[in-house]
PDB file of N, CA and C in Angstrom:
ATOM      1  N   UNK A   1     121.319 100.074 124.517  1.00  0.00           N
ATOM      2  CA  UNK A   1     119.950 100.168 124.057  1.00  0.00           C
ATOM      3  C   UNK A   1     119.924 100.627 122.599  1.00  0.00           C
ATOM      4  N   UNK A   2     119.028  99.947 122.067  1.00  0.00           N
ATOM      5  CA  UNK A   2     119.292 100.299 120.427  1.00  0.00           C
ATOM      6  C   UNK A   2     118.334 101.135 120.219  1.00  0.00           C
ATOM      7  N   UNK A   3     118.544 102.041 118.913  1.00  0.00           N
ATOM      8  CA  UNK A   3     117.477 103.216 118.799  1.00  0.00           C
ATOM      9  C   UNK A   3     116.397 102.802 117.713  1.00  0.00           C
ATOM     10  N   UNK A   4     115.272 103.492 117.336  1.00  0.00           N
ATOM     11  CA  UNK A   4     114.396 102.450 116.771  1.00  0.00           C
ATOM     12  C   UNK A   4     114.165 103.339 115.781  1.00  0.00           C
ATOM     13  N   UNK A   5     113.737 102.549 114.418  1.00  0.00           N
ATOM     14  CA  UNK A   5     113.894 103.321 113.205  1.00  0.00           C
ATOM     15  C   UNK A   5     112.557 102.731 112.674  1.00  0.00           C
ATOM     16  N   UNK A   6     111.802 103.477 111.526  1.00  0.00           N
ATOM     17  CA  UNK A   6     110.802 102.830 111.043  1.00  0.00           C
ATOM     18  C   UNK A   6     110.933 103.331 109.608  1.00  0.00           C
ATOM     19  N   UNK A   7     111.045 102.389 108.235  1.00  0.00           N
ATOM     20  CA  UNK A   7     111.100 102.857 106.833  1.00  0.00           C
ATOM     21  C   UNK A   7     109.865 102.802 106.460  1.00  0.00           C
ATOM     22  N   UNK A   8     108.818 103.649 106.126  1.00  0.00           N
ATOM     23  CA  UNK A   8     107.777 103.550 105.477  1.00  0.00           C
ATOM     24  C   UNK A   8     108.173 103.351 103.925  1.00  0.00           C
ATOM     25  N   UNK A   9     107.091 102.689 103.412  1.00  0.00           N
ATOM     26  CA  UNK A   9     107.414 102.678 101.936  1.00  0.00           C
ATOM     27  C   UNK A   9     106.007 102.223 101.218  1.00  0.00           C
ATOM     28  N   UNK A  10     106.010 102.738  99.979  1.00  0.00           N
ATOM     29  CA  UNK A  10     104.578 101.839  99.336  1.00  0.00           C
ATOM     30  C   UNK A  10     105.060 100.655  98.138  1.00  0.00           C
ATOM     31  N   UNK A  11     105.699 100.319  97.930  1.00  0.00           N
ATOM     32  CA  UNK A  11     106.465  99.163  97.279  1.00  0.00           C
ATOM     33  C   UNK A  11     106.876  99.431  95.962  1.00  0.00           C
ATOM     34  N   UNK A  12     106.986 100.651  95.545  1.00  0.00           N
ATOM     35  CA  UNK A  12     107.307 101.268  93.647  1.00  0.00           C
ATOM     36  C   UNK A  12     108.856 100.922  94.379  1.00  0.00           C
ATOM     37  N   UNK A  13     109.211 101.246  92.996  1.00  0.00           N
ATOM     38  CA  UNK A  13     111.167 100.861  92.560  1.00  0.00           C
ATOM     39  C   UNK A  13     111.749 101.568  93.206  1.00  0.00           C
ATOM     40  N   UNK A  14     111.086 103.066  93.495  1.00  0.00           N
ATOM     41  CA  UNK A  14     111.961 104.092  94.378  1.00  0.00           C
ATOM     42  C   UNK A  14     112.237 103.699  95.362  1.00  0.00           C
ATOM     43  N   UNK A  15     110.804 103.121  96.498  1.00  0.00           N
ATOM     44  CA  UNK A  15     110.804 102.780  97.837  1.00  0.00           C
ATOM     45  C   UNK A  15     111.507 101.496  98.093  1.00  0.00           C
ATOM     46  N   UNK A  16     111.814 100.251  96.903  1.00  0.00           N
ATOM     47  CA  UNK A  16     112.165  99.125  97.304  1.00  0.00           C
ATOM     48  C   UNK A  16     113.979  99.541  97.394  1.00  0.00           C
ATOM     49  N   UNK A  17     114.362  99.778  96.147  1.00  0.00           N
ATOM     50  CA  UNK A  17     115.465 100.706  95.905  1.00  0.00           C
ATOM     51  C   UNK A  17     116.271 101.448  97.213  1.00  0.00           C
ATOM     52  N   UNK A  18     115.290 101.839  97.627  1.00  0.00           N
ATOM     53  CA  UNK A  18     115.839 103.379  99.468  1.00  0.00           C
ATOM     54  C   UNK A  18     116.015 101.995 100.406  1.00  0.00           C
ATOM     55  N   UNK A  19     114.539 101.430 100.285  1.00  0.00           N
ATOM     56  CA  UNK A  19     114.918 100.025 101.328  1.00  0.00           C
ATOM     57  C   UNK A  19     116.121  99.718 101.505  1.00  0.00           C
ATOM     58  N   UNK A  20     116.475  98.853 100.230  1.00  0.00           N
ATOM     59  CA  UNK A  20     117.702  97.867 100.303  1.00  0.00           C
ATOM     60  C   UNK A  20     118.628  98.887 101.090  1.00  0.00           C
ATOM     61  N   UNK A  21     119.000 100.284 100.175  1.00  0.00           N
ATOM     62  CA  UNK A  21     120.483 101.277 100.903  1.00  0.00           C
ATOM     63  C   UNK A  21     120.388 101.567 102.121  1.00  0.00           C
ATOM     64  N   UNK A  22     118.679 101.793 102.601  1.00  0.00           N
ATOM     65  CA  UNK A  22     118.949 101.781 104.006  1.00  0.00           C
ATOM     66  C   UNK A  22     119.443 100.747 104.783  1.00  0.00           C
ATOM     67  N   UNK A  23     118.402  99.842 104.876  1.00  0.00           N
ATOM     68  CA  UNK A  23     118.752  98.617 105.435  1.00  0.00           C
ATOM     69  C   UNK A  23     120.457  98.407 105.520  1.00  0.00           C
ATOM     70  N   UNK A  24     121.294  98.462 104.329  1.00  0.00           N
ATOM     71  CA  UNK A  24     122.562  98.438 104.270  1.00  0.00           C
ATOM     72  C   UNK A  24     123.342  99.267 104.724  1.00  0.00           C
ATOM     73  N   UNK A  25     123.186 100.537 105.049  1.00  0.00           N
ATOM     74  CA  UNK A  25     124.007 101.882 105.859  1.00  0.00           C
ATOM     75  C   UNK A  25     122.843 101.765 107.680  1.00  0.00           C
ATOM     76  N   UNK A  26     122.478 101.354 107.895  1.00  0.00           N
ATOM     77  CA  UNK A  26     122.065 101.377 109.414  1.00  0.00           C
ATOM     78  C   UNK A  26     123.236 100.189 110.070  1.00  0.00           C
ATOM     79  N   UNK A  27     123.682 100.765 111.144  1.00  0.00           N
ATOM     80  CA  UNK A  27     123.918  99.295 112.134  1.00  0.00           C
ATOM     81  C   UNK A  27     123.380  98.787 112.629  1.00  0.00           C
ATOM     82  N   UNK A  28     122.385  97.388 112.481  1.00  0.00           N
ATOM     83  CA  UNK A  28     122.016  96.579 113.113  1.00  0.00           C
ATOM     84  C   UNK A  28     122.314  96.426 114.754  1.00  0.00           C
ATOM     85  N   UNK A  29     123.389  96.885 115.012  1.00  0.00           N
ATOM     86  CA  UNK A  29     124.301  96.879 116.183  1.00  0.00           C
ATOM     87  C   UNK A  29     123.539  97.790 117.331  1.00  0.00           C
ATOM     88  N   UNK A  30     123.022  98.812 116.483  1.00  0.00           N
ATOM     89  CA  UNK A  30     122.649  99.987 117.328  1.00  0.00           C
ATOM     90  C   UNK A  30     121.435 100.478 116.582  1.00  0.00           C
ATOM     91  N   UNK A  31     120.920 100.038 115.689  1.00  0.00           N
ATOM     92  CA  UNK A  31     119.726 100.570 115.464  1.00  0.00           C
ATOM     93  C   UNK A  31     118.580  99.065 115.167  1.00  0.00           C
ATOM     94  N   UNK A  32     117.337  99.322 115.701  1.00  0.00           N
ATOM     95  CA  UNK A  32     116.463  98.387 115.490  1.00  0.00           C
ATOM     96  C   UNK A  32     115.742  98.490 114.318  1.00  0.00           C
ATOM     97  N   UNK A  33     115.158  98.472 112.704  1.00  0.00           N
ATOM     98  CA  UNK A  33     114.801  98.541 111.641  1.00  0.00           C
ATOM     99  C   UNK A  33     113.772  98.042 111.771  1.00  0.00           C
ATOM    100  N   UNK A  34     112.576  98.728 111.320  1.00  0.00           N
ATOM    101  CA  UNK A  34     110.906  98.183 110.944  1.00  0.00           C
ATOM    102  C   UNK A  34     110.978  98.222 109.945  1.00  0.00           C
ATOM    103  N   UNK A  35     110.573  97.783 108.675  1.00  0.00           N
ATOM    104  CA  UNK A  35     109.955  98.253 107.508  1.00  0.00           C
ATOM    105  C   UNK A  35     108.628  97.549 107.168  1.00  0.00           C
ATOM    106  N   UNK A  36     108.002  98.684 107.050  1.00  0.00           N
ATOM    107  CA  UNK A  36     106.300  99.034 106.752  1.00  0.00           C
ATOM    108  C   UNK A  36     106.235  99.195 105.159  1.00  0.00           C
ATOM    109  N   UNK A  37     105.546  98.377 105.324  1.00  0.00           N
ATOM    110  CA  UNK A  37     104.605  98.671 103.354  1.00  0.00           C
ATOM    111  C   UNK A  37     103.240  99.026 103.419  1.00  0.00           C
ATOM    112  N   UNK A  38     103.106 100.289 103.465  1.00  0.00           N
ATOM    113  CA  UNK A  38     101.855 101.233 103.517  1.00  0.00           C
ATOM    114  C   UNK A  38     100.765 100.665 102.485  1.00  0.00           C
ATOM    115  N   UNK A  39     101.232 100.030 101.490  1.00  0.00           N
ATOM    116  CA  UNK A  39     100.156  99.623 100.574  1.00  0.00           C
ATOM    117  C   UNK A  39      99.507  98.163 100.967  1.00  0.00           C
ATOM    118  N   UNK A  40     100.256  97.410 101.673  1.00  0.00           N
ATOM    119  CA  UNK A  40      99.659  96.377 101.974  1.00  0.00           C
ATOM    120  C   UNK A  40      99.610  96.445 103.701  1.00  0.00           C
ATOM    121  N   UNK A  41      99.480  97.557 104.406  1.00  0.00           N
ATOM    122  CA  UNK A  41      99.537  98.101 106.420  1.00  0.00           C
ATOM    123  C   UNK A  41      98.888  99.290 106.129  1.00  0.00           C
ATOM    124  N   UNK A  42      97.484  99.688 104.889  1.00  0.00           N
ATOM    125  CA  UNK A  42      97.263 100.745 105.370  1.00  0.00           C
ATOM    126  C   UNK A  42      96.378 101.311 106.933  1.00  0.00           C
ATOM    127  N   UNK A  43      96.508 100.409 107.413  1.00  0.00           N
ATOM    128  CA  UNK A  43      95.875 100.504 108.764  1.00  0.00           C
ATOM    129  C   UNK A  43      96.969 100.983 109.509  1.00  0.00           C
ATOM    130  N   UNK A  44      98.934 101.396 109.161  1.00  0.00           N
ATOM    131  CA  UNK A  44      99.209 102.248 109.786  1.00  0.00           C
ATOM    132  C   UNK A  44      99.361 103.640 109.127  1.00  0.00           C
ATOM    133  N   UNK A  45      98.588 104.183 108.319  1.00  0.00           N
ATOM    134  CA  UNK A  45      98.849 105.002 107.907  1.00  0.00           C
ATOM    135  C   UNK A  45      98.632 106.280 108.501  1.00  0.00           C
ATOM    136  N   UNK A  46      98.268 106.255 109.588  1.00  0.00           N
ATOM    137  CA  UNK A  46      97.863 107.517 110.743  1.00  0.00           C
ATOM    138  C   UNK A  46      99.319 107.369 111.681  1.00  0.00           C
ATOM    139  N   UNK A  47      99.564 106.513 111.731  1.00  0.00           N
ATOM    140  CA  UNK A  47     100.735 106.149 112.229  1.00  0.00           C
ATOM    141  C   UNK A  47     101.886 107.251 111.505  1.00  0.00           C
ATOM    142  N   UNK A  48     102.047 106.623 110.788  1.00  0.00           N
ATOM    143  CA  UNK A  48     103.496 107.557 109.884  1.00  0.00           C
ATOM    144  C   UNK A  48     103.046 108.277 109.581  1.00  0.00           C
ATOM    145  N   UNK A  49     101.639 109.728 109.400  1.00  0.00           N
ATOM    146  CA  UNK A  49     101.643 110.627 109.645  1.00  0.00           C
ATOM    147  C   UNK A  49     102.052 111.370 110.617  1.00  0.00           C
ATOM    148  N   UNK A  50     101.563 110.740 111.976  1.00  0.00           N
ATOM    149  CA  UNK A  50     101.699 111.255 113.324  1.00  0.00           C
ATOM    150  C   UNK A  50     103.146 111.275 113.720  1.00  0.00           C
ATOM    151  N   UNK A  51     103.933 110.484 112.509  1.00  0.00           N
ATOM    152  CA  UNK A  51     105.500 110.295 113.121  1.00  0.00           C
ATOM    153  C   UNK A  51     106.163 111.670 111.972  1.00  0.00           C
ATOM    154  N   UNK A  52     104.998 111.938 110.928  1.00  0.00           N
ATOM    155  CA  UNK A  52     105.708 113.364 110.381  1.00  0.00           C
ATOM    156  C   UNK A  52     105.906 112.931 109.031  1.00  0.00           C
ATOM    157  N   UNK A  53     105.789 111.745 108.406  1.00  0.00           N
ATOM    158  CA  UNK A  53     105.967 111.207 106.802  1.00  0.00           C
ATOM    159  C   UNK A  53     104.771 111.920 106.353  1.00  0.00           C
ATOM    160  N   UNK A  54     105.432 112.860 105.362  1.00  0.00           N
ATOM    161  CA  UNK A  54     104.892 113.238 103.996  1.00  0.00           C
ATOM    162  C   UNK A  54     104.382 112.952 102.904  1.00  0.00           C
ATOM    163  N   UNK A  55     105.476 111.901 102.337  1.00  0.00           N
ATOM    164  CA  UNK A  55     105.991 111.199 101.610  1.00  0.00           C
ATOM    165  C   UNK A  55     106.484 109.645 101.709  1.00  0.00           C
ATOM    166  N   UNK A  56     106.472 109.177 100.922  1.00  0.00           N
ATOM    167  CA  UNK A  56     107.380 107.610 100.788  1.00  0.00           C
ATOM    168  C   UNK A  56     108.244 107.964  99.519  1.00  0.00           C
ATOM    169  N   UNK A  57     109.214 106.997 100.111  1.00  0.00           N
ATOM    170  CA  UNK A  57     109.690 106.599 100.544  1.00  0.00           C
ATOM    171  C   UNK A  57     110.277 107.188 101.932  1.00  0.00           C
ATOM    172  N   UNK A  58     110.071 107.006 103.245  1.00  0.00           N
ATOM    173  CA  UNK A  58     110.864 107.834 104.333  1.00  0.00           C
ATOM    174  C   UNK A  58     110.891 106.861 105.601  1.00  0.00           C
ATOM    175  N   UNK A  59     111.874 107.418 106.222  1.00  0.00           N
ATOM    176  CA  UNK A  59     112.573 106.950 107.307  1.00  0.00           C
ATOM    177  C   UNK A  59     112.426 107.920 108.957  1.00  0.00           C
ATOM    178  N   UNK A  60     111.797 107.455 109.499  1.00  0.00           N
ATOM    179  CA  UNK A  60     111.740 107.875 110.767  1.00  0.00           C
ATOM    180  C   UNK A  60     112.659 107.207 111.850  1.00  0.00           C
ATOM    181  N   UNK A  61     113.632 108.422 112.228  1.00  0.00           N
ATOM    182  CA  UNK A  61     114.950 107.720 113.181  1.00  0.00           C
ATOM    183  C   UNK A  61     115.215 108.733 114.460  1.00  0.00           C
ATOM    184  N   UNK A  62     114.801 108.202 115.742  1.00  0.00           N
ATOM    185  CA  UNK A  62     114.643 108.981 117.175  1.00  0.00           C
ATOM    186  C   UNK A  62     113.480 110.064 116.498  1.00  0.00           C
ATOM    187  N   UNK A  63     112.313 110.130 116.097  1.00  0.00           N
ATOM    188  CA  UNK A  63     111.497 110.544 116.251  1.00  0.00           C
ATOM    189  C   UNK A  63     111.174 111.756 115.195  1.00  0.00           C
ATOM    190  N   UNK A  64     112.421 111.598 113.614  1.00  0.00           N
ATOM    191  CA  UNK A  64     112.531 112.470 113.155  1.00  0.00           C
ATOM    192  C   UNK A  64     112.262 111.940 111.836  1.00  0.00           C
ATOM    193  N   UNK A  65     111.412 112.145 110.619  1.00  0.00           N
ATOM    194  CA  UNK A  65     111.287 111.983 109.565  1.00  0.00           C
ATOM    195  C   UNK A  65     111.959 112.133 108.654  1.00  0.00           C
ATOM    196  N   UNK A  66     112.722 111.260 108.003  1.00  0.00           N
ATOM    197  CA  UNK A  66     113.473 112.002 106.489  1.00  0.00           C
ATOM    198  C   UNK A  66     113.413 111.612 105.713  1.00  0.00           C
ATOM    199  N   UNK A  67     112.627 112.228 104.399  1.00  0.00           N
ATOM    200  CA  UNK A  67     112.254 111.811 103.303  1.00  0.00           C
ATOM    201  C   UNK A  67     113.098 111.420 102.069  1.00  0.00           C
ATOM    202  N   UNK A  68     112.903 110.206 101.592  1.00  0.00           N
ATOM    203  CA  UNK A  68     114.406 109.884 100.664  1.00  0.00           C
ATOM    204  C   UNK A  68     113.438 109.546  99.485  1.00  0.00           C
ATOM    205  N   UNK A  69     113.825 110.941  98.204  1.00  0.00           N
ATOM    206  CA  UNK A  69     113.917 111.161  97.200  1.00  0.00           C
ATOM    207  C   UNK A  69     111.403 110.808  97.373  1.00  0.00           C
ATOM    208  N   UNK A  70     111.051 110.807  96.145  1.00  0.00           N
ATOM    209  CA  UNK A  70     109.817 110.936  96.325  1.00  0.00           C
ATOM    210  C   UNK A  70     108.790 109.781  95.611  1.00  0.00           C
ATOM    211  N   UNK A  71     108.551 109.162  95.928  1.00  0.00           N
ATOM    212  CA  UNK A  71     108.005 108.129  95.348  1.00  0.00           C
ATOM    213  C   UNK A  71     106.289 108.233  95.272  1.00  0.00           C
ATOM    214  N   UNK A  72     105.575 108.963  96.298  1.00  0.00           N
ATOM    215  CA  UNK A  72     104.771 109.308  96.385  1.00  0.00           C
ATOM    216  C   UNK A  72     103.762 109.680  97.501  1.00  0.00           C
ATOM    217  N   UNK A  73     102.624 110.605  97.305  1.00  0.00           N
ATOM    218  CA  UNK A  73     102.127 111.250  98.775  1.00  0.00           C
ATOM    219  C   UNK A  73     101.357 110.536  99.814  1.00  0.00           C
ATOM    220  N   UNK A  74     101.472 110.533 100.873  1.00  0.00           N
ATOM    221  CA  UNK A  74     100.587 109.991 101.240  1.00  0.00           C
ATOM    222  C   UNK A  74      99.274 109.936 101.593  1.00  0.00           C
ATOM    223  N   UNK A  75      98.840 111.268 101.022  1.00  0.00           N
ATOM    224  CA  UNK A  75      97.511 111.018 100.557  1.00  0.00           C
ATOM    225  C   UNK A  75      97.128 109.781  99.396  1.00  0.00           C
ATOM    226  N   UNK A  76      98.471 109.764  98.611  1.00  0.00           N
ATOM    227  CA  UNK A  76      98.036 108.934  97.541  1.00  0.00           C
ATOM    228  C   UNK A  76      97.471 107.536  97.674  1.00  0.00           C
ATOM    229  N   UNK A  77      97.977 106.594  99.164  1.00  0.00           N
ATOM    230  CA  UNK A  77      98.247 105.631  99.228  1.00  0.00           C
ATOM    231  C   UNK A  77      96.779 105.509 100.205  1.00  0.00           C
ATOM    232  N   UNK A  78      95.700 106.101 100.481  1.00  0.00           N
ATOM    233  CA  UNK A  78      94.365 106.116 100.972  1.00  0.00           C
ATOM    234  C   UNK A  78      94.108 105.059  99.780  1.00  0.00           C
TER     235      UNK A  78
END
């Protein structure tokens, strides 16, 4: 069973940038990859609060948020 991951991002250089390295250090094998663009899905943006994103660029993996480097708040992206 693969574990499920979700990259929020709002599409600046930082977030496209984290994309690509994530995407490239996950195993496909064992992990399932979403990636969300908050600027054009802000209809999930209650979503990746409720999952604990602060920030974007970030990665939610088994239910845990981790924010990679800061691209911006998500208040900003209302």
């Amino acid at each position: 069973m693969k574990t499920k991951a979700v990259f929020y991002h709002a599409g600046c250089p930082v977030c496209v940038a984290a994309e690509q390295n994530v995407a490239l250090a996950l195993d496909p094998a064992r992990i399932e990859l979403e990636i969300v663009h908050l600027g054009e899905n802000r209809d999930r943006l209650a979503e990746a609060e409720g999952a604990g994103v602060k920030s974007v660029p970030a990665l939610v993996l088994a239910g845990t948020a981790y924010h990679i480097n800061f691209g911006a708040g998500i208040d900003a992206l209302r």
